[in-house]
PDB file of N, CA and C in Angstrom:
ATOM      1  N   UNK A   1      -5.287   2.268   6.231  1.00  0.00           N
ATOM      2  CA  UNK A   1      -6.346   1.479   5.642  1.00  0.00           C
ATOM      3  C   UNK A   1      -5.789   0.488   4.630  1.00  0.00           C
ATOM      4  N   UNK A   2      -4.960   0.909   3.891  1.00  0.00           N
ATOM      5  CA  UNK A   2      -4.282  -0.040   2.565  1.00  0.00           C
ATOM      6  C   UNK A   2      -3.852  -1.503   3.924  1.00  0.00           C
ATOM      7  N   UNK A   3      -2.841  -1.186   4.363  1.00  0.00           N
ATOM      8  CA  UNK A   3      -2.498  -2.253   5.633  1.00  0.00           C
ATOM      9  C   UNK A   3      -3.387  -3.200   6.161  1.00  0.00           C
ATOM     10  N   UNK A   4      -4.348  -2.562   6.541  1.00  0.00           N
ATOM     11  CA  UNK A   4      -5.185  -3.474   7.105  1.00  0.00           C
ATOM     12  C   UNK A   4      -6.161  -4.167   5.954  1.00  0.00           C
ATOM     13  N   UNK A   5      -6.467  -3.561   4.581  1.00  0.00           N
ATOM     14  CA  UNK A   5      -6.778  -4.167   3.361  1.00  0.00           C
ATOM     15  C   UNK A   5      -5.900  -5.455   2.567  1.00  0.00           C
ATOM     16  N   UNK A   6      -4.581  -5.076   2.858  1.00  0.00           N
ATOM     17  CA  UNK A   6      -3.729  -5.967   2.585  1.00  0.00           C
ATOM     18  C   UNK A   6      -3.715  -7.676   3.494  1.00  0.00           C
ATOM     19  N   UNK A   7      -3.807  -7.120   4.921  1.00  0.00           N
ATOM     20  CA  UNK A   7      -3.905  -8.187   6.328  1.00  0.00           C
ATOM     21  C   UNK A   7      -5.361  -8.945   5.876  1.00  0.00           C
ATOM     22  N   UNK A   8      -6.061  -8.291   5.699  1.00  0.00           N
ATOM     23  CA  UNK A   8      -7.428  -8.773   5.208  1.00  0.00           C
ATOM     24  C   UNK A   8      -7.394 -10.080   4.206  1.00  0.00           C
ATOM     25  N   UNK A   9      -7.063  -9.455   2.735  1.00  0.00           N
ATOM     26  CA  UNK A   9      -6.821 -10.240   1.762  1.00  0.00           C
ATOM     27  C   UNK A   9      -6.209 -11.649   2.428  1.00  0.00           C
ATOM     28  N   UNK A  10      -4.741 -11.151   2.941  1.00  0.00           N
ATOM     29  CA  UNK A  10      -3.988 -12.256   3.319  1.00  0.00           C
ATOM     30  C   UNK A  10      -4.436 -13.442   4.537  1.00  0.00           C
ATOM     31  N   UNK A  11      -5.433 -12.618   5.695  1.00  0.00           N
ATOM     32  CA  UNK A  11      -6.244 -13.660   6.272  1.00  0.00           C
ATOM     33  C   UNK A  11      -7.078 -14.419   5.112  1.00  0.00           C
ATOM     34  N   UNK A  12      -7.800 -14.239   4.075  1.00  0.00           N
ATOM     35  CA  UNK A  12      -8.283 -15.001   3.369  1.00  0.00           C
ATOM     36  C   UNK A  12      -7.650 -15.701   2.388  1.00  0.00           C
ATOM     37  N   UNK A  13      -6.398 -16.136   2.835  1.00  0.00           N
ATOM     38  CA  UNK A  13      -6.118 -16.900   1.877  1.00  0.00           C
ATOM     39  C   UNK A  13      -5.653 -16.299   0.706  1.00  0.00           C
ATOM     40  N   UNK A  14      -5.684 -14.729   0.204  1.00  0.00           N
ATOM     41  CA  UNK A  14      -5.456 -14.132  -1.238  1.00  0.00           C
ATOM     42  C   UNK A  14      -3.865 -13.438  -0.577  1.00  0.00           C
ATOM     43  N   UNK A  15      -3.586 -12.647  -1.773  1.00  0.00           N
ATOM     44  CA  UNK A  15      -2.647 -11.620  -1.628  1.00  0.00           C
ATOM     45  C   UNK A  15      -3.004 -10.600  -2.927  1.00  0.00           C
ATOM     46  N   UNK A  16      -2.232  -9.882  -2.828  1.00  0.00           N
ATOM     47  CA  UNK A  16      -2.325  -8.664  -3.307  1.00  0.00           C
ATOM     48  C   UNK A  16      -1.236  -8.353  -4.835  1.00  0.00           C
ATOM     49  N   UNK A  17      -1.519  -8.083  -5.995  1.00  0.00           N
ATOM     50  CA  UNK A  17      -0.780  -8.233  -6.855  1.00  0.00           C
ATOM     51  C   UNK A  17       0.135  -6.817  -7.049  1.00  0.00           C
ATOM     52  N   UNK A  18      -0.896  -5.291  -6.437  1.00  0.00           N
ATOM     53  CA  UNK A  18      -0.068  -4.232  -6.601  1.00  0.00           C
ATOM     54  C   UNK A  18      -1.096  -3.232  -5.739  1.00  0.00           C
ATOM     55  N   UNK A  19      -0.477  -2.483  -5.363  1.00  0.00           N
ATOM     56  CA  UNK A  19      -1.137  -1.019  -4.526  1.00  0.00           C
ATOM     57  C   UNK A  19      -0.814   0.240  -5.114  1.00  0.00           C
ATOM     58  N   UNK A  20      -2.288   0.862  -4.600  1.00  0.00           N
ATOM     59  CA  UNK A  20      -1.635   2.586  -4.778  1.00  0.00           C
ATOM     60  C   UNK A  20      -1.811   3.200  -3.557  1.00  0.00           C
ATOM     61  N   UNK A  21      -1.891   4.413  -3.384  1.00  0.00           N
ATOM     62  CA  UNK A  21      -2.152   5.033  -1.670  1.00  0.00           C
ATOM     63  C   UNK A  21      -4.211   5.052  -1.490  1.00  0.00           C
ATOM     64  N   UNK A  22      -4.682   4.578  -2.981  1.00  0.00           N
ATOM     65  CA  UNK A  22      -5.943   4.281  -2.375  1.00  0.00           C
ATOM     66  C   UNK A  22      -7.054   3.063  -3.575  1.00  0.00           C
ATOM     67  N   UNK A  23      -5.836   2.205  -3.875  1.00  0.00           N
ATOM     68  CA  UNK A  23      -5.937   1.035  -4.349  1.00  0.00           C
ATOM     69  C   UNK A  23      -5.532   0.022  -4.144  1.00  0.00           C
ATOM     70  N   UNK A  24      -6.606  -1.367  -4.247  1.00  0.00           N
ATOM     71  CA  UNK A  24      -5.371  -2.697  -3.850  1.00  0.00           C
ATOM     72  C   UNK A  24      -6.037  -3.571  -4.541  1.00  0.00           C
ATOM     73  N   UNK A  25      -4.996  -4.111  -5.703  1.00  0.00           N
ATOM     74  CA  UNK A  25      -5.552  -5.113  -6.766  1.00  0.00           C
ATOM     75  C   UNK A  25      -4.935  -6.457  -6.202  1.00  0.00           C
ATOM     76  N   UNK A  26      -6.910  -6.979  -5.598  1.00  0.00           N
ATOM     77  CA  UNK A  26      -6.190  -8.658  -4.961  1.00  0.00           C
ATOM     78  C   UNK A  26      -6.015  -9.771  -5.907  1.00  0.00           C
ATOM     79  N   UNK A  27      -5.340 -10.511  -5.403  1.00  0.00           N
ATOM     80  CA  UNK A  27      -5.085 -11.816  -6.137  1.00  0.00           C
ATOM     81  C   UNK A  27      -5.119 -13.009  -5.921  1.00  0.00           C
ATOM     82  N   UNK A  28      -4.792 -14.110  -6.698  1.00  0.00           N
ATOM     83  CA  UNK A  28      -5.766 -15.404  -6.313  1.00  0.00           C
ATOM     84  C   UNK A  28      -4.460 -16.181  -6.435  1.00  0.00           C
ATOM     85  N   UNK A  29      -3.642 -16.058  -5.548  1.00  0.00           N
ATOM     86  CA  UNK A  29      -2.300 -17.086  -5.390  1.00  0.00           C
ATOM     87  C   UNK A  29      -2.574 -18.694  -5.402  1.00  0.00           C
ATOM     88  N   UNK A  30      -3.586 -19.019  -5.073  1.00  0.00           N
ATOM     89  CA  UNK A  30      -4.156 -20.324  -4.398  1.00  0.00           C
ATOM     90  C   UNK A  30      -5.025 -21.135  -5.996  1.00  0.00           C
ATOM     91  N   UNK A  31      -4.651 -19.957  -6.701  1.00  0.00           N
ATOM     92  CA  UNK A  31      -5.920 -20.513  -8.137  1.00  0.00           C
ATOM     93  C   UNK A  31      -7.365 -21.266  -7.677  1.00  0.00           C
ATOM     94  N   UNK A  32      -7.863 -20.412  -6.811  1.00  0.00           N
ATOM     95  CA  UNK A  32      -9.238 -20.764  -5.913  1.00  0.00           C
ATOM     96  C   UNK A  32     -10.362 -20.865  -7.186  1.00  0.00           C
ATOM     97  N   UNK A  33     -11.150 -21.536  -7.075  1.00  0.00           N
ATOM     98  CA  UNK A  33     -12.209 -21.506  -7.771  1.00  0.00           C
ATOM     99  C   UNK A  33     -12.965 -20.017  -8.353  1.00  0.00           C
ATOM    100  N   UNK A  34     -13.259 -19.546  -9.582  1.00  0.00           N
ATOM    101  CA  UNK A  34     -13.480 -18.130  -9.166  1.00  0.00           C
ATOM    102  C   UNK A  34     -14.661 -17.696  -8.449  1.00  0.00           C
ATOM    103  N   UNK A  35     -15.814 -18.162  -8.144  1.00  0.00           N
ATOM    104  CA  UNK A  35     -16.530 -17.999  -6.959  1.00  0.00           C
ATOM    105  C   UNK A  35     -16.100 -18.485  -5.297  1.00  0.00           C
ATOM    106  N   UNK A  36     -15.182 -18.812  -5.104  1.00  0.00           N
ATOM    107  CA  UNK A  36     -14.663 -19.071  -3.686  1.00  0.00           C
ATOM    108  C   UNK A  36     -13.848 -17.783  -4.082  1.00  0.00           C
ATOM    109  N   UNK A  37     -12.694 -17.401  -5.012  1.00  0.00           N
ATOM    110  CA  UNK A  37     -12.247 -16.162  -5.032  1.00  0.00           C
ATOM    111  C   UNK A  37     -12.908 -14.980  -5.116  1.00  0.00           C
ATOM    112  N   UNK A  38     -14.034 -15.020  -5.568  1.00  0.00           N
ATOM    113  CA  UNK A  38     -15.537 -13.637  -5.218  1.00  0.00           C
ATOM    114  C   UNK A  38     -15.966 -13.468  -3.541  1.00  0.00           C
ATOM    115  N   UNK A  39     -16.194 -14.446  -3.221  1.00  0.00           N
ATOM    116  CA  UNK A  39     -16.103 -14.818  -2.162  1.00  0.00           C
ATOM    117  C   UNK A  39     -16.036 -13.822  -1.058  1.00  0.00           C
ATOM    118  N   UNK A  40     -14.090 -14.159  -1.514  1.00  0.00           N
ATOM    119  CA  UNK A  40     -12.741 -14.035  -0.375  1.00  0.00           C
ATOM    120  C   UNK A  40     -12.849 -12.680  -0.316  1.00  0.00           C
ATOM    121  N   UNK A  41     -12.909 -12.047  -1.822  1.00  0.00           N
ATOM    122  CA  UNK A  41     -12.837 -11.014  -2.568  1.00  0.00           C
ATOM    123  C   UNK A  41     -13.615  -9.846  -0.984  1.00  0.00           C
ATOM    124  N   UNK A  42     -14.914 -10.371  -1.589  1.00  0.00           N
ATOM    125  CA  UNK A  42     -15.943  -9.804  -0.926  1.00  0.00           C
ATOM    126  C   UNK A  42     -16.274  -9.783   0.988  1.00  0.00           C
ATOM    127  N   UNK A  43     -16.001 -10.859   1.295  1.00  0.00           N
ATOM    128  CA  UNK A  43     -15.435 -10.628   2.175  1.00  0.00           C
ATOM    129  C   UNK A  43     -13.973 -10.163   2.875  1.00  0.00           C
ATOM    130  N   UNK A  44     -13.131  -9.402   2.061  1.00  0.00           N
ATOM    131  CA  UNK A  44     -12.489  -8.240   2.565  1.00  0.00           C
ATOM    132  C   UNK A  44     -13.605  -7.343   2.610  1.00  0.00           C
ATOM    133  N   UNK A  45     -14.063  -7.439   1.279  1.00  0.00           N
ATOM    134  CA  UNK A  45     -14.751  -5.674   1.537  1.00  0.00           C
ATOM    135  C   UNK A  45     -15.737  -5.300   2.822  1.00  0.00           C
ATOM    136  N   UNK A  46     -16.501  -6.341   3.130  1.00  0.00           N
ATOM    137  CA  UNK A  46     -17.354  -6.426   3.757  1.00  0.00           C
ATOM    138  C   UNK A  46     -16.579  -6.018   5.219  1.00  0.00           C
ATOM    139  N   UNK A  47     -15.394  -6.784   5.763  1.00  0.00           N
ATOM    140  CA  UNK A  47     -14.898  -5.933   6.804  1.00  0.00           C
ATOM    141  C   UNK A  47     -14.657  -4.475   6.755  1.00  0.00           C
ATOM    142  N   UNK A  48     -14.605  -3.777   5.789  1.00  0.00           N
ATOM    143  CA  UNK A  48     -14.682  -2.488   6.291  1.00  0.00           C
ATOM    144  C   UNK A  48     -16.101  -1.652   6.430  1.00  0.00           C
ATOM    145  N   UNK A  49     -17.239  -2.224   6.322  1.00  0.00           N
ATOM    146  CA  UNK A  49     -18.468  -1.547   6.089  1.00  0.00           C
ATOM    147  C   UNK A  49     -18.428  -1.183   7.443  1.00  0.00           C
ATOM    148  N   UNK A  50     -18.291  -1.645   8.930  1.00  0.00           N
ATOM    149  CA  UNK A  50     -18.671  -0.989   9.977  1.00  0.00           C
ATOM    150  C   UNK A  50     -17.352   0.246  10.306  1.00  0.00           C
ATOM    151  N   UNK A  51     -16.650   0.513   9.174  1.00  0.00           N
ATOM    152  CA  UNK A  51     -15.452   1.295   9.185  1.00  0.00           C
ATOM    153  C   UNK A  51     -15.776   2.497   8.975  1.00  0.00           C
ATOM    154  N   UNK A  52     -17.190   2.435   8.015  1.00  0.00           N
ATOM    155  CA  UNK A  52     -17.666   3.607   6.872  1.00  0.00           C
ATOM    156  C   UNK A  52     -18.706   4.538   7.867  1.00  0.00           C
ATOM    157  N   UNK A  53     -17.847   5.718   7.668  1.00  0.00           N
ATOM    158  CA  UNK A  53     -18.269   6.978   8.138  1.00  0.00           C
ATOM    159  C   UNK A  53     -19.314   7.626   7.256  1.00  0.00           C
ATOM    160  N   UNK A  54     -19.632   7.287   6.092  1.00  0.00           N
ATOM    161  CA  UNK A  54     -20.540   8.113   5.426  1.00  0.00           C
ATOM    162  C   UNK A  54     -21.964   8.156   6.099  1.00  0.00           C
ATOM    163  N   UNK A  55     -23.078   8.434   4.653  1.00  0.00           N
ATOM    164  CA  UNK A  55     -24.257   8.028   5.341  1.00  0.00           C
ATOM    165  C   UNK A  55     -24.596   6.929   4.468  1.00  0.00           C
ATOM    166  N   UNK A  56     -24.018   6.825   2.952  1.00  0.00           N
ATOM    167  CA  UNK A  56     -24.348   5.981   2.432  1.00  0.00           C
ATOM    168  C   UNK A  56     -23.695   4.598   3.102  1.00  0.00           C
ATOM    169  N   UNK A  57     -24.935   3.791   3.388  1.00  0.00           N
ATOM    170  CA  UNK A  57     -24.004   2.691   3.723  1.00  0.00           C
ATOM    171  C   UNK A  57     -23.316   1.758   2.904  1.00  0.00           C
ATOM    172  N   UNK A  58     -22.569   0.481   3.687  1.00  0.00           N
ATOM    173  CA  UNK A  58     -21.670  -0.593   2.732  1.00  0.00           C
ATOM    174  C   UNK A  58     -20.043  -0.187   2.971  1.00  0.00           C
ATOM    175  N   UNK A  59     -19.539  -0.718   1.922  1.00  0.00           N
ATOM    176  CA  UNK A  59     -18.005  -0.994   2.331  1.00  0.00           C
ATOM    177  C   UNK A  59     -17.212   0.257   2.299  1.00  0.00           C
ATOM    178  N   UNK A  60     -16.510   0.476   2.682  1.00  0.00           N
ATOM    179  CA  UNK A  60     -15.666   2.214   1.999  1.00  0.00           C
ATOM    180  C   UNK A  60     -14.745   1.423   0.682  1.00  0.00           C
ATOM    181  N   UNK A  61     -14.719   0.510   0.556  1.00  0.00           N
ATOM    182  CA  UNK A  61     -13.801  -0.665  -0.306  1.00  0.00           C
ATOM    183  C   UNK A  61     -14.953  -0.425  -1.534  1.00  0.00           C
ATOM    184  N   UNK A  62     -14.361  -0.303  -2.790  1.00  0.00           N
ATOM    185  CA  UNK A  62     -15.367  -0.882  -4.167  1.00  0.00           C
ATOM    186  C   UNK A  62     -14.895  -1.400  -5.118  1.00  0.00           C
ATOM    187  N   UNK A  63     -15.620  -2.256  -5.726  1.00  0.00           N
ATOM    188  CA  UNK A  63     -14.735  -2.857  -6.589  1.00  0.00           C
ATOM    189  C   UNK A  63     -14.393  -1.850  -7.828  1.00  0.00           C
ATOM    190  N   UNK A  64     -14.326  -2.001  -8.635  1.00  0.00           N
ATOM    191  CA  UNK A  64     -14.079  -1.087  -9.950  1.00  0.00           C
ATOM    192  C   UNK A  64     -14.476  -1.144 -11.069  1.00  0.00           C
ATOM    193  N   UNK A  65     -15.052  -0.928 -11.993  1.00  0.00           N
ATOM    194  CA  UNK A  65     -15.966  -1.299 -12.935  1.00  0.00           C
ATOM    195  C   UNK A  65     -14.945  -1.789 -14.018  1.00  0.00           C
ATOM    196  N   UNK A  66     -13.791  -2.046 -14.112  1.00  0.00           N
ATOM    197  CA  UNK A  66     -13.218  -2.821 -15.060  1.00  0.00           C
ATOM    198  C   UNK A  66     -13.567  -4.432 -14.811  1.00  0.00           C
ATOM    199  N   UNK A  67     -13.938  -4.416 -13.722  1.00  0.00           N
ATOM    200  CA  UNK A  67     -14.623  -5.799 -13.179  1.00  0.00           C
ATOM    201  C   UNK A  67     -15.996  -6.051 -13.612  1.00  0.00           C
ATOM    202  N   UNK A  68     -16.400  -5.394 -14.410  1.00  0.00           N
ATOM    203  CA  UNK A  68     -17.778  -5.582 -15.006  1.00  0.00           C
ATOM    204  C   UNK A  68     -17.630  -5.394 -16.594  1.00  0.00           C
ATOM    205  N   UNK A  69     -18.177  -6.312 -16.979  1.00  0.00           N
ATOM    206  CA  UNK A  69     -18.633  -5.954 -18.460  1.00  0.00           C
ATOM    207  C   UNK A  69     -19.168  -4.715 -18.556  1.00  0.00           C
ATOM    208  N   UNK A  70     -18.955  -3.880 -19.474  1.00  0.00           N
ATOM    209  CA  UNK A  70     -19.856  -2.719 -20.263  1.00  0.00           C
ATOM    210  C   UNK A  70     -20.663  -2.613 -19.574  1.00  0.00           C
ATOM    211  N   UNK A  71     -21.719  -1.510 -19.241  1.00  0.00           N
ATOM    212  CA  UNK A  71     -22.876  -1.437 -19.074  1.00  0.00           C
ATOM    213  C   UNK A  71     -23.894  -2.161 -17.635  1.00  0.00           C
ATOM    214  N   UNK A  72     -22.785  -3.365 -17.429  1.00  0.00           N
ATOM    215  CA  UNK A  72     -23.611  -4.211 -16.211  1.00  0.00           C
ATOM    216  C   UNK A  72     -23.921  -3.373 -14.721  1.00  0.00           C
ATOM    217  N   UNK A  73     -22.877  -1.905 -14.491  1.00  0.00           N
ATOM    218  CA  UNK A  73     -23.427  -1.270 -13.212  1.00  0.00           C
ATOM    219  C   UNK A  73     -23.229  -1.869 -12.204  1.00  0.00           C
ATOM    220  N   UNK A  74     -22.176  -2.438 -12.459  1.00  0.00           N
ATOM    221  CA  UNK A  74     -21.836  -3.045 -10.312  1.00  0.00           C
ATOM    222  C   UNK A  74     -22.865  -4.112 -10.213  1.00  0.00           C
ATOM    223  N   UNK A  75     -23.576  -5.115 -11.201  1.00  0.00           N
ATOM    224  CA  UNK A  75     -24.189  -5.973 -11.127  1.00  0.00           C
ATOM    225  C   UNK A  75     -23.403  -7.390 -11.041  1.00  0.00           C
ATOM    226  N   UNK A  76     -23.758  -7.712  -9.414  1.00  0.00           N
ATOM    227  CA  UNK A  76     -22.902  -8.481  -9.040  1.00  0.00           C
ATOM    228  C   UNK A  76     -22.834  -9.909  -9.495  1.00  0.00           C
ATOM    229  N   UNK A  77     -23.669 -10.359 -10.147  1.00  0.00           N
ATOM    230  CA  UNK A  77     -24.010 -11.429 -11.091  1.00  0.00           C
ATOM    231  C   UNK A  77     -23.329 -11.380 -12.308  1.00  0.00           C
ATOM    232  N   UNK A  78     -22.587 -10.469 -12.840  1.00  0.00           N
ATOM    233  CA  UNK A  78     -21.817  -9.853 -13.920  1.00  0.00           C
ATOM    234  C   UNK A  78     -20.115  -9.959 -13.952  1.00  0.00           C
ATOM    235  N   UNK A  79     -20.271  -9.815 -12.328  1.00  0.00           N
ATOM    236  CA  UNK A  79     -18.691  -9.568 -11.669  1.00  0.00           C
ATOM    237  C   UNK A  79     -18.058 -10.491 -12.784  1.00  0.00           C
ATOM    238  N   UNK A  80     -17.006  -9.885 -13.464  1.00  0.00           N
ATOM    239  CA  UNK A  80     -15.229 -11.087 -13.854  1.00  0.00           C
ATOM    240  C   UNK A  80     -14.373  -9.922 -13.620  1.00  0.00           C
ATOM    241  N   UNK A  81     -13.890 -10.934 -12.316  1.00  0.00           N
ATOM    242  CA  UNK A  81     -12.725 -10.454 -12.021  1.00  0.00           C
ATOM    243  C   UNK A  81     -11.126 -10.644 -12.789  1.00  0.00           C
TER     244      UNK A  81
END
């Protein structure tokens, strides 16, 4: 999964600044606008939603709440990446 998260990023134009065996902090090589980089962002994640075995649906990918101000809750209007 990291692999094909990585291939992902890199079809869009991003790359990847560092990994763990179930992390991947992308990056904005291209200094993209930061909503074209939300974007890109998001569409990685979005390729893995038909991946996700749960019941909850959406991506098996999430972003991380250091990407949110305090308190905002995955409010995507909030996102700084």
């Amino acid at each position: 999964m990291l692999a094909l998260a990585e291939r992902s990023a890199i079809g869009q134009g991003l790359d990847w600044a560092f990994c763990d065996t179930d992390s991947l902090a992308i990056a904005n090589p291209a200094a993209l606008p930061e909503s074209e980089f939300i974007k890109r962002v998001l569409a990685v994640c979005a390729w893995f939603e038909p991946l996700n075995p749960y019941e909850a649906k959406g991506s098996i990918l999430q972003l991380e709440k250091v990407d949110f101000p305090a308190g905002a809750d995955q409010a995507m209007d909030k996102l700084d990446p």
